[in-house]
PDB file of N, CA and C in Angstrom:
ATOM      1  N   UNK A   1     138.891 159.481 -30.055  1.00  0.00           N
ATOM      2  CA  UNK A   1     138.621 158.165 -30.598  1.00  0.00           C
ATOM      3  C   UNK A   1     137.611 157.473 -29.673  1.00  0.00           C
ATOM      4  N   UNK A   2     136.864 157.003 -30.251  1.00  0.00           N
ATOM      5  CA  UNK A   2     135.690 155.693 -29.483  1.00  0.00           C
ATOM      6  C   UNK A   2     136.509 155.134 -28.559  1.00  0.00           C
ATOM      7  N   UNK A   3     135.573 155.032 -27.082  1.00  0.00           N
ATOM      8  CA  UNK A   3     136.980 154.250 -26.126  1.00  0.00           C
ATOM      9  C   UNK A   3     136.620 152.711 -26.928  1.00  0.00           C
ATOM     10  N   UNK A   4     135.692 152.058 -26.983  1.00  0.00           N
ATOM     11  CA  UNK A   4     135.736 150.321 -27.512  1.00  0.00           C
ATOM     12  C   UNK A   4     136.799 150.344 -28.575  1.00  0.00           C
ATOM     13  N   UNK A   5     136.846 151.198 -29.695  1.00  0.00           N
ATOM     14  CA  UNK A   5     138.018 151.569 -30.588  1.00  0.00           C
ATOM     15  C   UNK A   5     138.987 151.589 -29.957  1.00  0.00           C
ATOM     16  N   UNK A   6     139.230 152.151 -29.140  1.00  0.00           N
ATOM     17  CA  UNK A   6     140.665 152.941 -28.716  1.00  0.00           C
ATOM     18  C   UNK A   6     141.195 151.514 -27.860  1.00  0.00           C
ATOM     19  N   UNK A   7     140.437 150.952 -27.208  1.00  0.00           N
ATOM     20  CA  UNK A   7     141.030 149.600 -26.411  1.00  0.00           C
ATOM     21  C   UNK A   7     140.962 148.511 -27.108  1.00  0.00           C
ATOM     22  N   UNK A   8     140.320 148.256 -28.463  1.00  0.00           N
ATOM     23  CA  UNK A   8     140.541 147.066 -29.385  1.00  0.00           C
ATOM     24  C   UNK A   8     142.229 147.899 -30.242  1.00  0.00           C
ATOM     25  N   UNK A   9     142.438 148.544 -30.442  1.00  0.00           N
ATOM     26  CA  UNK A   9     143.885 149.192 -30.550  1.00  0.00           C
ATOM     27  C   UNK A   9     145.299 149.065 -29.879  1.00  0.00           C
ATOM     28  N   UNK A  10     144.771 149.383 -28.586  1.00  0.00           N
ATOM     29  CA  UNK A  10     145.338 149.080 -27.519  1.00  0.00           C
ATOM     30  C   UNK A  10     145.953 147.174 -27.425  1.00  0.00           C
ATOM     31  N   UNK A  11     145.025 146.639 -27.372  1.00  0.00           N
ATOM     32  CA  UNK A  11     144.535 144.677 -26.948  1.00  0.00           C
ATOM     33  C   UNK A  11     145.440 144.589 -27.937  1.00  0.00           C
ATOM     34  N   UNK A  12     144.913 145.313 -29.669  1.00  0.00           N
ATOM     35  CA  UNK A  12     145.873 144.929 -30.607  1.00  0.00           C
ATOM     36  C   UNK A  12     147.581 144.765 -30.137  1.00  0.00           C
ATOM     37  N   UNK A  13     147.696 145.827 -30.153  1.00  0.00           N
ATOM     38  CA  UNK A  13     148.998 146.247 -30.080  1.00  0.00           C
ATOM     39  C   UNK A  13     149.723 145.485 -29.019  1.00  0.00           C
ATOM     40  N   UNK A  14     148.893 145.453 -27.969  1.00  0.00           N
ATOM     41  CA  UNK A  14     150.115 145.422 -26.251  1.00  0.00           C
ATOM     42  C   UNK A  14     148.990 143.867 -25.658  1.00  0.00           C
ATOM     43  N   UNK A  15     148.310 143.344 -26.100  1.00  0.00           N
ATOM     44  CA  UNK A  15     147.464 142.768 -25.411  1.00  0.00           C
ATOM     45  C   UNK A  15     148.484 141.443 -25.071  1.00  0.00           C
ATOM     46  N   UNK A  16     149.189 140.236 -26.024  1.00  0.00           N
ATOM     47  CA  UNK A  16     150.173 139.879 -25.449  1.00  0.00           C
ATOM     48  C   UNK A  16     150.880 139.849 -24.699  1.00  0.00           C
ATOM     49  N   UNK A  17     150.695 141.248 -23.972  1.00  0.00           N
ATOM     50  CA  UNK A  17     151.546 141.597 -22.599  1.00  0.00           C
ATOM     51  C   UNK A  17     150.773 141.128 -21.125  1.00  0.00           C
ATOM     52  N   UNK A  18     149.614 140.706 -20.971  1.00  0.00           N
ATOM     53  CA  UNK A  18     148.870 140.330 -20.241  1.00  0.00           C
ATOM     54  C   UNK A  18     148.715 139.050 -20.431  1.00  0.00           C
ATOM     55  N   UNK A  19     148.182 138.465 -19.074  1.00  0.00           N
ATOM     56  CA  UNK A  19     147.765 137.443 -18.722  1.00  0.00           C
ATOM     57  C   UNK A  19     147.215 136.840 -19.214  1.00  0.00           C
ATOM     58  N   UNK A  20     147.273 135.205 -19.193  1.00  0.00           N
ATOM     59  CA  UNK A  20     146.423 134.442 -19.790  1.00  0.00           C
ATOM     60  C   UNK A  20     144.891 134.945 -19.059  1.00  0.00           C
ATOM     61  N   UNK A  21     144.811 135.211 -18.142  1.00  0.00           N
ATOM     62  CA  UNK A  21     142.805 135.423 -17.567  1.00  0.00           C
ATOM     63  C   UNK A  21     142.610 136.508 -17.860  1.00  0.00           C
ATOM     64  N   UNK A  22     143.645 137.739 -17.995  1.00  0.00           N
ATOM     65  CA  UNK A  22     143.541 139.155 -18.153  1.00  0.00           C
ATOM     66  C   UNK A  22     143.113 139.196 -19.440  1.00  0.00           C
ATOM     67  N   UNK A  23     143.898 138.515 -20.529  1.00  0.00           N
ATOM     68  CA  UNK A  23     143.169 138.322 -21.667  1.00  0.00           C
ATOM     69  C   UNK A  23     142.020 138.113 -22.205  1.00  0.00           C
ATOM     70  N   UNK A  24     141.966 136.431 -21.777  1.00  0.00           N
ATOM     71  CA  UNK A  24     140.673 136.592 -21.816  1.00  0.00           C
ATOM     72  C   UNK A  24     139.264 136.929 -21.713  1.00  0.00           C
ATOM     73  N   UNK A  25     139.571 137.829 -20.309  1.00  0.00           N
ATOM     74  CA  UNK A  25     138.266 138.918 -19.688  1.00  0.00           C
ATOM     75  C   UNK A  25     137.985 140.032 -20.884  1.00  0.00           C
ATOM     76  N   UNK A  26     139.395 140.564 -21.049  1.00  0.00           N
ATOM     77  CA  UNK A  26     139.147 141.678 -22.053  1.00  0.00           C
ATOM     78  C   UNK A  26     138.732 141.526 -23.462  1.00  0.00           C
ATOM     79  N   UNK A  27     139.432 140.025 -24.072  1.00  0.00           N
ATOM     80  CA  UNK A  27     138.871 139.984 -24.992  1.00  0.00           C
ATOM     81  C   UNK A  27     137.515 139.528 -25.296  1.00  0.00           C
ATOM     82  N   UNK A  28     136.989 138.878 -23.907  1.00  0.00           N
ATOM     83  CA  UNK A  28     135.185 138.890 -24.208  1.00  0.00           C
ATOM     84  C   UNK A  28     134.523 140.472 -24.067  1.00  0.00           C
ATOM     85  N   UNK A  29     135.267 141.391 -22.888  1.00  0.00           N
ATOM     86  CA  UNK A  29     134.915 142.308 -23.120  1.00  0.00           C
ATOM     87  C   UNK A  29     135.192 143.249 -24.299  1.00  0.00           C
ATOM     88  N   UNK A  30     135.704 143.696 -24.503  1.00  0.00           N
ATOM     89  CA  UNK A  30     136.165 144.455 -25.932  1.00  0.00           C
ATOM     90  C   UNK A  30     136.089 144.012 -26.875  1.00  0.00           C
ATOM     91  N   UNK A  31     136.357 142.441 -27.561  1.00  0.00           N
ATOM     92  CA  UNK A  31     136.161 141.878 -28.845  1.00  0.00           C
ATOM     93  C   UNK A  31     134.718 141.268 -29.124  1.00  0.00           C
ATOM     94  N   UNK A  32     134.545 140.294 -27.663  1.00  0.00           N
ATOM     95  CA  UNK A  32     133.562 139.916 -28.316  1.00  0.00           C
ATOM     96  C   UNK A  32     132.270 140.375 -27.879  1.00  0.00           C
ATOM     97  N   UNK A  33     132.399 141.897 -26.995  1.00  0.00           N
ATOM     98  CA  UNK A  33     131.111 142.923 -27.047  1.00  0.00           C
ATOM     99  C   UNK A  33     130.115 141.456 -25.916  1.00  0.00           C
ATOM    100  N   UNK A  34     130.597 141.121 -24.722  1.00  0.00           N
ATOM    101  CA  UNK A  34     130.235 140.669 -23.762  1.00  0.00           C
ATOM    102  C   UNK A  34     129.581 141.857 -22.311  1.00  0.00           C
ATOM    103  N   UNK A  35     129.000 141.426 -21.556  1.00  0.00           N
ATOM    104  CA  UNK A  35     128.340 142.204 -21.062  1.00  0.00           C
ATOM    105  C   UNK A  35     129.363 141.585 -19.609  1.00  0.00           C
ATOM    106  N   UNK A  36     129.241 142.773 -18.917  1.00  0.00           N
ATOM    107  CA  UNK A  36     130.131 141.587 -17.468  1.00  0.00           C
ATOM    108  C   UNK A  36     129.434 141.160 -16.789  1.00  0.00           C
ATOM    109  N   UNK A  37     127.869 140.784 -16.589  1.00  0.00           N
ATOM    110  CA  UNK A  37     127.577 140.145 -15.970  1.00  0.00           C
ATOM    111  C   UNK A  37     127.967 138.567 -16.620  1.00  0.00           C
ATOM    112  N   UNK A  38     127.749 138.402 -17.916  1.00  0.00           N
ATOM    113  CA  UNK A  38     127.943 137.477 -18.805  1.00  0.00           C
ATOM    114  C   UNK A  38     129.454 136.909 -18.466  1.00  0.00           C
ATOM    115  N   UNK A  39     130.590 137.582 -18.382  1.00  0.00           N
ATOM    116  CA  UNK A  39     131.679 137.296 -18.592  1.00  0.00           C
ATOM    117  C   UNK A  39     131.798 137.077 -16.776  1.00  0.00           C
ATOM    118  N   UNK A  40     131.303 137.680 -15.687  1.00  0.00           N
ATOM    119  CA  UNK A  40     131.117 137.386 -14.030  1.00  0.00           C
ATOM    120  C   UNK A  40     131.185 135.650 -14.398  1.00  0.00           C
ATOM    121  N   UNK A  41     129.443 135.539 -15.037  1.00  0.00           N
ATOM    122  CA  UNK A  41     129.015 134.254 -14.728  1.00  0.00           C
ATOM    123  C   UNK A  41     129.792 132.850 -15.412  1.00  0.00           C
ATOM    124  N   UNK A  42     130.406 133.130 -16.412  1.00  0.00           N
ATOM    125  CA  UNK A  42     131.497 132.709 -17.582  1.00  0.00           C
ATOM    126  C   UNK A  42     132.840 132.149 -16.385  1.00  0.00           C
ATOM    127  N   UNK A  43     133.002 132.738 -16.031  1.00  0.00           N
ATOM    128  CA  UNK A  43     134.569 133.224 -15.199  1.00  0.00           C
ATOM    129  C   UNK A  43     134.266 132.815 -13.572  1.00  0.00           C
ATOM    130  N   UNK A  44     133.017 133.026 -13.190  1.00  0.00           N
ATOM    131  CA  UNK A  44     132.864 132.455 -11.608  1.00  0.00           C
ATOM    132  C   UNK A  44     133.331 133.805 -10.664  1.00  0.00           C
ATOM    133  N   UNK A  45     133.261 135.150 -11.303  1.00  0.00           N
ATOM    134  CA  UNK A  45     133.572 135.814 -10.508  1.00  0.00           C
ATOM    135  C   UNK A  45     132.246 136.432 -10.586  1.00  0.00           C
ATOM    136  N   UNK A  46     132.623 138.012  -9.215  1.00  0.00           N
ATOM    137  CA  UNK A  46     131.610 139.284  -9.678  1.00  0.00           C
ATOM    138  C   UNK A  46     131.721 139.417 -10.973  1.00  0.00           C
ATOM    139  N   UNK A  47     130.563 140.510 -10.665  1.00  0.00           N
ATOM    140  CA  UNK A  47     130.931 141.663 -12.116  1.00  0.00           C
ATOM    141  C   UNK A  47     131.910 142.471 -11.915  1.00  0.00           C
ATOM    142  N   UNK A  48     131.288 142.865 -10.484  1.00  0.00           N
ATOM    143  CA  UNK A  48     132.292 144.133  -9.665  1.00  0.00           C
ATOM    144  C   UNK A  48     134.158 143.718 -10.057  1.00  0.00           C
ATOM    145  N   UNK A  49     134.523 142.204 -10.339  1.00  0.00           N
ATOM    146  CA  UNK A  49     135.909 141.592 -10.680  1.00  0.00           C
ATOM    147  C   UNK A  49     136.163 141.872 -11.491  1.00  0.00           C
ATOM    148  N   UNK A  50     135.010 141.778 -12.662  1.00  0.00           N
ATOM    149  CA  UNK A  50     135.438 142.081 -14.084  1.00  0.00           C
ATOM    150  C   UNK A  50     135.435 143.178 -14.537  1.00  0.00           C
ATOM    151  N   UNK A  51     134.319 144.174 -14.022  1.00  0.00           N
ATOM    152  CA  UNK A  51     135.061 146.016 -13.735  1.00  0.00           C
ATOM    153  C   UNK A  51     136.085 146.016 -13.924  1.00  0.00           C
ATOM    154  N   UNK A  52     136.640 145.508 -12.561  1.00  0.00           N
ATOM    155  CA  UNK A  52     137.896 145.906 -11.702  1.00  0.00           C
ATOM    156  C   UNK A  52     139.193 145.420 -12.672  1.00  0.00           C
ATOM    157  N   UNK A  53     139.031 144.066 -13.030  1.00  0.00           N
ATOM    158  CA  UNK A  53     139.796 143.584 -13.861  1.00  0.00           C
ATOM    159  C   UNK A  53     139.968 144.009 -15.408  1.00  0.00           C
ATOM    160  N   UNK A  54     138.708 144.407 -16.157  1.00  0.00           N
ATOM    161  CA  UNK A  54     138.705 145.537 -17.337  1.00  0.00           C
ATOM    162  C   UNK A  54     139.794 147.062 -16.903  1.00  0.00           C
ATOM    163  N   UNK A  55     138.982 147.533 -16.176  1.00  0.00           N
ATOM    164  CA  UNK A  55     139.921 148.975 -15.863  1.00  0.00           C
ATOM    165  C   UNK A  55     141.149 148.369 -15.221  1.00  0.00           C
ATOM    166  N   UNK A  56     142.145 147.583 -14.661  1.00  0.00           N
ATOM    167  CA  UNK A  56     143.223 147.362 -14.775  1.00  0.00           C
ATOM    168  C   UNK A  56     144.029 146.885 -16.058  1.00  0.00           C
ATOM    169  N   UNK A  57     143.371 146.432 -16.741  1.00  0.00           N
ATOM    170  CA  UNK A  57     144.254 145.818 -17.727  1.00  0.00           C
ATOM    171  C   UNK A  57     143.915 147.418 -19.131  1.00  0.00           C
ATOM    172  N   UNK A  58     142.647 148.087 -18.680  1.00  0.00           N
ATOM    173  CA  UNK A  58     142.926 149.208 -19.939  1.00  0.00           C
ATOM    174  C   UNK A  58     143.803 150.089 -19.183  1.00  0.00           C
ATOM    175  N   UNK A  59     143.966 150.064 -17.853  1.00  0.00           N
ATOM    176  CA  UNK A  59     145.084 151.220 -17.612  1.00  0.00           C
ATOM    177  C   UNK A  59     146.526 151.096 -18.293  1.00  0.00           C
ATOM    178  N   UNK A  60     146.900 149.409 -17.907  1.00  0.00           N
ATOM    179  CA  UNK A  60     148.428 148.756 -18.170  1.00  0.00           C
ATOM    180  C   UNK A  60     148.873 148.873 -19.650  1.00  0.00           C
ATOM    181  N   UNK A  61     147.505 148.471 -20.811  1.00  0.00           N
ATOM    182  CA  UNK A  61     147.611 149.052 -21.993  1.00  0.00           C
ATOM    183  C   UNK A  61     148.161 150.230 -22.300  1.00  0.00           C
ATOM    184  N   UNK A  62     147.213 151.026 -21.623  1.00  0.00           N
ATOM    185  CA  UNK A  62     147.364 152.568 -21.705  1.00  0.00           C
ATOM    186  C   UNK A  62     148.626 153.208 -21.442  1.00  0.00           C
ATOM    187  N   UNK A  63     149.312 152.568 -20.289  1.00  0.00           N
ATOM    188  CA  UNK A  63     150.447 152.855 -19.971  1.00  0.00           C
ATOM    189  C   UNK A  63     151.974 152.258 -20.868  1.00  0.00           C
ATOM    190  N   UNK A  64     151.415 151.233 -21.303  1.00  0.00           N
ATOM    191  CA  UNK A  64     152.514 150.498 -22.792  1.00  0.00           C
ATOM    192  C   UNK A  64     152.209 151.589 -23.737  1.00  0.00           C
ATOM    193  N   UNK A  65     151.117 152.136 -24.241  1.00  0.00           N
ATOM    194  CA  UNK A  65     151.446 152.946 -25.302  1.00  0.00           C
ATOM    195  C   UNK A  65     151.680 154.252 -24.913  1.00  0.00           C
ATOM    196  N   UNK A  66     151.563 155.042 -23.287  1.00  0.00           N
ATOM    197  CA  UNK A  66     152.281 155.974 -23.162  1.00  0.00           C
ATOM    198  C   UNK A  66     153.692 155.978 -23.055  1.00  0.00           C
ATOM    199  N   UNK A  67     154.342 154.492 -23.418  1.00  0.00           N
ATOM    200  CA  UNK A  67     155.741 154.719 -23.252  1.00  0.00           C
ATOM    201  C   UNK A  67     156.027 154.399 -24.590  1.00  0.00           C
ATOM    202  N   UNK A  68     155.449 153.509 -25.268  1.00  0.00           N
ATOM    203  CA  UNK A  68     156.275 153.416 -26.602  1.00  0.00           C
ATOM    204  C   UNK A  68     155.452 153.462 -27.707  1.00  0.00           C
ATOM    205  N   UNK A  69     154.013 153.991 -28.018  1.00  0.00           N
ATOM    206  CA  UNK A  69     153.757 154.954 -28.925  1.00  0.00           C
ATOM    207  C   UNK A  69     153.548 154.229 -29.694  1.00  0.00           C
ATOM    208  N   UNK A  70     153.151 153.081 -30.555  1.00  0.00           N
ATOM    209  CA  UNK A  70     153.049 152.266 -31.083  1.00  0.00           C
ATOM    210  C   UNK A  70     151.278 152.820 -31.704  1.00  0.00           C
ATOM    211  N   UNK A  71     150.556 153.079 -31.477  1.00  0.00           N
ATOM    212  CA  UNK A  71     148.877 152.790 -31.879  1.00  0.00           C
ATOM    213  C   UNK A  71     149.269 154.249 -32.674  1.00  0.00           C
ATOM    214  N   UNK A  72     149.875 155.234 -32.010  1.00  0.00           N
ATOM    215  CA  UNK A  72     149.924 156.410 -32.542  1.00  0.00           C
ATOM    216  C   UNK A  72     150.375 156.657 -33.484  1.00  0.00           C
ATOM    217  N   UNK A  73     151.683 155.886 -33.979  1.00  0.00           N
ATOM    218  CA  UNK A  73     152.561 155.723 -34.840  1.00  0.00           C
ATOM    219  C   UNK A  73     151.676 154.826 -36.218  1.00  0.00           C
ATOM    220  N   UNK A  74     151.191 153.617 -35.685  1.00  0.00           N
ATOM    221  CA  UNK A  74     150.061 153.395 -36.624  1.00  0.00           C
ATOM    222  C   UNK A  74     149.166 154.478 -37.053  1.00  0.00           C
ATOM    223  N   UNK A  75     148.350 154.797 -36.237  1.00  0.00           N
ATOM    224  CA  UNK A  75     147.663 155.785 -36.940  1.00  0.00           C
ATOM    225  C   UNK A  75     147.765 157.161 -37.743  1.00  0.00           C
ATOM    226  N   UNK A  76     149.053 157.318 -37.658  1.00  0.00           N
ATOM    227  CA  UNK A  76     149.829 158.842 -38.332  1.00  0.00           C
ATOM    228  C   UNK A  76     150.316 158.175 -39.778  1.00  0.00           C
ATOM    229  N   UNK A  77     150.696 156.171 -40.016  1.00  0.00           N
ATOM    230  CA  UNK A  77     150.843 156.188 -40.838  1.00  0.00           C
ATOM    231  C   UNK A  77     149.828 155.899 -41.756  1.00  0.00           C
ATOM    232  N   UNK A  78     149.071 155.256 -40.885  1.00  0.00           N
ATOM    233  CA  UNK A  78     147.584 154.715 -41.896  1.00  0.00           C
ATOM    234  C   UNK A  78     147.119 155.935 -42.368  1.00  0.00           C
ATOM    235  N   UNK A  79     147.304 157.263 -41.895  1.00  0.00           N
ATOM    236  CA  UNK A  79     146.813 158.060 -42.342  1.00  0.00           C
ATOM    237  C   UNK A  79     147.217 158.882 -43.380  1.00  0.00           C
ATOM    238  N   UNK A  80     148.758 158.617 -43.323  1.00  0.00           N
ATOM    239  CA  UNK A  80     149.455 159.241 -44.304  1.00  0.00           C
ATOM    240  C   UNK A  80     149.336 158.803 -45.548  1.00  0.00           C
ATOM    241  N   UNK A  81     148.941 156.890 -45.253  1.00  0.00           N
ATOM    242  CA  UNK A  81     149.175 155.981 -46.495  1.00  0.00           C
ATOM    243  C   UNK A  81     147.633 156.306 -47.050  1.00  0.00           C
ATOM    244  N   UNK A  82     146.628 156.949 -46.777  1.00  0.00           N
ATOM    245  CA  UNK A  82     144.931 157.236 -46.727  1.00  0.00           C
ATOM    246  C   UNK A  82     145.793 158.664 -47.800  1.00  0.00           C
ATOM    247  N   UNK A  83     145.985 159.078 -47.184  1.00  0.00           N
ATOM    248  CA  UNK A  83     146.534 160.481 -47.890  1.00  0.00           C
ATOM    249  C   UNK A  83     147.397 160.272 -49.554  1.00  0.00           C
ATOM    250  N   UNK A  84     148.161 159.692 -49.267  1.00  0.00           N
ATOM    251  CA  UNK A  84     149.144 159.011 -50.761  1.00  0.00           C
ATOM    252  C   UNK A  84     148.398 158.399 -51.596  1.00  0.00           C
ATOM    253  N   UNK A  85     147.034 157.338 -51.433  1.00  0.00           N
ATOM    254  CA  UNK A  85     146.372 156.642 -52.035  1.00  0.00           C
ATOM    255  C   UNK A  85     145.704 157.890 -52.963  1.00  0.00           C
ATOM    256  N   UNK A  86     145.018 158.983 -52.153  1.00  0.00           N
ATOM    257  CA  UNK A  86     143.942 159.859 -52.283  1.00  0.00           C
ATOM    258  C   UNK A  86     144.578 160.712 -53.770  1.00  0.00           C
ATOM    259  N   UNK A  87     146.014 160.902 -53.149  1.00  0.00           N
ATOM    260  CA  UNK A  87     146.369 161.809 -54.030  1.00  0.00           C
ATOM    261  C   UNK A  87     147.045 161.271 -55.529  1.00  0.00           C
ATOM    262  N   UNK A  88     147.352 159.898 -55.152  1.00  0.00           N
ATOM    263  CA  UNK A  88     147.940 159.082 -56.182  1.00  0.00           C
ATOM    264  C   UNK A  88     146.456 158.885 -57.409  1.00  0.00           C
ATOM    265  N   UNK A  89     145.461 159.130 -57.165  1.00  0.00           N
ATOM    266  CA  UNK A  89     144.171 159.015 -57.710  1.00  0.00           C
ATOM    267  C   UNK A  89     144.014 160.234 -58.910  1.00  0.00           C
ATOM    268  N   UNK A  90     144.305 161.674 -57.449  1.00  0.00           N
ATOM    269  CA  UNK A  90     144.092 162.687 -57.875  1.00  0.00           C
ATOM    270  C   UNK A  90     145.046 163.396 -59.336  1.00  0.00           C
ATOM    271  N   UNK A  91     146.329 162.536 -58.954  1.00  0.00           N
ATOM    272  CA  UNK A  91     147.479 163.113 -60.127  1.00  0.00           C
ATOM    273  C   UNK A  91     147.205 161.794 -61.314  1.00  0.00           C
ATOM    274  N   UNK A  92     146.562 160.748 -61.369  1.00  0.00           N
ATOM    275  CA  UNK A  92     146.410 160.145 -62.516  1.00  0.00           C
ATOM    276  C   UNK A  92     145.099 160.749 -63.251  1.00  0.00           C
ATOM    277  N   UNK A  93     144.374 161.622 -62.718  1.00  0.00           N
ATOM    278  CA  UNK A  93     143.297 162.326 -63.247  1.00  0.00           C
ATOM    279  C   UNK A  93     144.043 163.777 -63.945  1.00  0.00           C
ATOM    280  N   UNK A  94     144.592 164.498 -63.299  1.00  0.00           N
ATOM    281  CA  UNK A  94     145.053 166.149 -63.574  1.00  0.00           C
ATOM    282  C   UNK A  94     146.245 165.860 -63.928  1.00  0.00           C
ATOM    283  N   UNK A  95     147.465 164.707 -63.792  1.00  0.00           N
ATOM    284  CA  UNK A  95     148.863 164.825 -64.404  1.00  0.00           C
ATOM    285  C   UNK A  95     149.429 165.532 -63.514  1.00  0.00           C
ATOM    286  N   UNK A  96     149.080 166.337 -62.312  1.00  0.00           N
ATOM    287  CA  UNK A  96     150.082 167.791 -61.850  1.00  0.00           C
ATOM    288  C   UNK A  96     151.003 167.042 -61.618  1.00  0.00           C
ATOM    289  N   UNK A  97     151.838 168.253 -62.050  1.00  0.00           N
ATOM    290  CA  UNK A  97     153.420 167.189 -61.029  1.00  0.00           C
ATOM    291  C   UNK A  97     153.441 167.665 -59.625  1.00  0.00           C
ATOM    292  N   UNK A  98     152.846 168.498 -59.149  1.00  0.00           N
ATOM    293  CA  UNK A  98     153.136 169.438 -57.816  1.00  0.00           C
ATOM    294  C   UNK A  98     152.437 168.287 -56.823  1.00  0.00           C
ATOM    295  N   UNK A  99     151.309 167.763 -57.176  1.00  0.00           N
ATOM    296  CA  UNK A  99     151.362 165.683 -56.162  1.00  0.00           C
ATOM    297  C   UNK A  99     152.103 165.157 -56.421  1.00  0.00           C
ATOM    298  N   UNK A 100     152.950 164.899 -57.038  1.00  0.00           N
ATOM    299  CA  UNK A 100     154.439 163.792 -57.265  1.00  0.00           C
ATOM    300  C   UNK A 100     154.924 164.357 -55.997  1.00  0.00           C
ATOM    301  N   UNK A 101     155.077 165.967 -55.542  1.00  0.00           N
ATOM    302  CA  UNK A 101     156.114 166.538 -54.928  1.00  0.00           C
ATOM    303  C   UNK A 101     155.386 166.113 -53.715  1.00  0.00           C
ATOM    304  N   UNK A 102     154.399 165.992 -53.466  1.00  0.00           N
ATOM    305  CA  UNK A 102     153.288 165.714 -52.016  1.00  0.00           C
ATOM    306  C   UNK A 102     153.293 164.655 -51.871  1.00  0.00           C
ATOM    307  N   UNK A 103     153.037 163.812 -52.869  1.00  0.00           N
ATOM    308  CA  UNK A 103     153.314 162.372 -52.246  1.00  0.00           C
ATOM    309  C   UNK A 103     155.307 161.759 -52.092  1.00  0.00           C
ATOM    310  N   UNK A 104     156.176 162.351 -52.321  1.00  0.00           N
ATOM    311  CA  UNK A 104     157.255 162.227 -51.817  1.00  0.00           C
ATOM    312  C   UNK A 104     157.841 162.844 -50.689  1.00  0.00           C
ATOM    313  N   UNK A 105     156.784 163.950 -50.547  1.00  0.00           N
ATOM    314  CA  UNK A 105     157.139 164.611 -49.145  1.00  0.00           C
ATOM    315  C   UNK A 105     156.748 163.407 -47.971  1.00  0.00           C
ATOM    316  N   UNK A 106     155.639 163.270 -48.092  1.00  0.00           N
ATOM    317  CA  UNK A 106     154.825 162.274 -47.346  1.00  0.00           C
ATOM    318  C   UNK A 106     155.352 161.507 -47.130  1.00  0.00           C
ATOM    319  N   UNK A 107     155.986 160.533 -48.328  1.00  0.00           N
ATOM    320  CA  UNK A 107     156.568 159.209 -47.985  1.00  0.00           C
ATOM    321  C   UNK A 107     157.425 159.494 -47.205  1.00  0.00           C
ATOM    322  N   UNK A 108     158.026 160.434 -47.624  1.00  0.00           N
ATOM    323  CA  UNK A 108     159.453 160.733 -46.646  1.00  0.00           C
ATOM    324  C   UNK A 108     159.322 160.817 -45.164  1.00  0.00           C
ATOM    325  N   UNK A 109     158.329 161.143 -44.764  1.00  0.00           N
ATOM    326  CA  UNK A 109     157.685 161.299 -43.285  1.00  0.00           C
ATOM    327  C   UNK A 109     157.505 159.970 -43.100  1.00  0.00           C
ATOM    328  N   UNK A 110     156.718 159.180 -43.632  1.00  0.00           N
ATOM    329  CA  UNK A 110     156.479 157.674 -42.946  1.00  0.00           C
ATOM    330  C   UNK A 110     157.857 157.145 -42.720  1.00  0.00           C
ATOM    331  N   UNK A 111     158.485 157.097 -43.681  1.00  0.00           N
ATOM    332  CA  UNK A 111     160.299 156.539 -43.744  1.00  0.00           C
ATOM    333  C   UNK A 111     160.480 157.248 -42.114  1.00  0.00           C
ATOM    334  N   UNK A 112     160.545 158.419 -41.840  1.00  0.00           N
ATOM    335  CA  UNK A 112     160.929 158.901 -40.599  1.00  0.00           C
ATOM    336  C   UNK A 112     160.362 158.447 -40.134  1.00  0.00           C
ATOM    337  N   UNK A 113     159.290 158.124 -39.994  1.00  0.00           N
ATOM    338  CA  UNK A 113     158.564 157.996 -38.472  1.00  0.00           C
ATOM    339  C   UNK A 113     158.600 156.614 -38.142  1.00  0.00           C
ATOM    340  N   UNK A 114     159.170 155.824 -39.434  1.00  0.00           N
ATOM    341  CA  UNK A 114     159.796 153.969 -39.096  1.00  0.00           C
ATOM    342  C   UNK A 114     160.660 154.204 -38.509  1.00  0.00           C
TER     343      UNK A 114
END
């Protein structure tokens, strides 16, 4: 995955878990596609701070979703629900019943994986 992707995912998910300044660094960096000298001069720090302060707060992310899996879990279902749409298309065109049986398998997996 794109890391700017992968840490607007991240911010999504776990970003609440950080600091009011931690926040806001990241979200000029990552959301609003700020440069760190921009966000240095913004903030009254280095850049070298806002490095430092970016790669701490994508590690702490990183480490919330290596424990509770949350972005991953999104994305296995968005993908499943990408999959059900696709095929729900495909069986109002051909009638098969053998997608009825695919898209209930499927669902049944998202149900699990809630």
């Amino acid at each position: 995955m794109e890391e700017k992707v992968e840490q607007t995912y991240l911010y999504d998910f776990y970003g609440e878990l950080l600091n009011e300044h931690q926040r806001q660094i990241y979200e000029d960096f990552v959301l609003n596609d700020l440069s760190l000298g921009e966000i240095a001069s913004e903030e009254g720090i280095s850049r070298q701070g806002v490095s430092d302060m970016i790669r701490r707060c994508t590690k702490k992310l990183e480490e919330y979703e290596a424990k509770l899996h949350l972005v991953k879990k999104f994305l296995s279902v968005k993908k499943d629900i990408a999959q059900i749409h696709d095929l729900t298309g495909e069986f109002y065109k051909t009638k098969n019943p053998d997608i009825m049986n695919e898209i209930e398998t499927i669902s049944n997996q998202i149900l699990e994986e809630l």
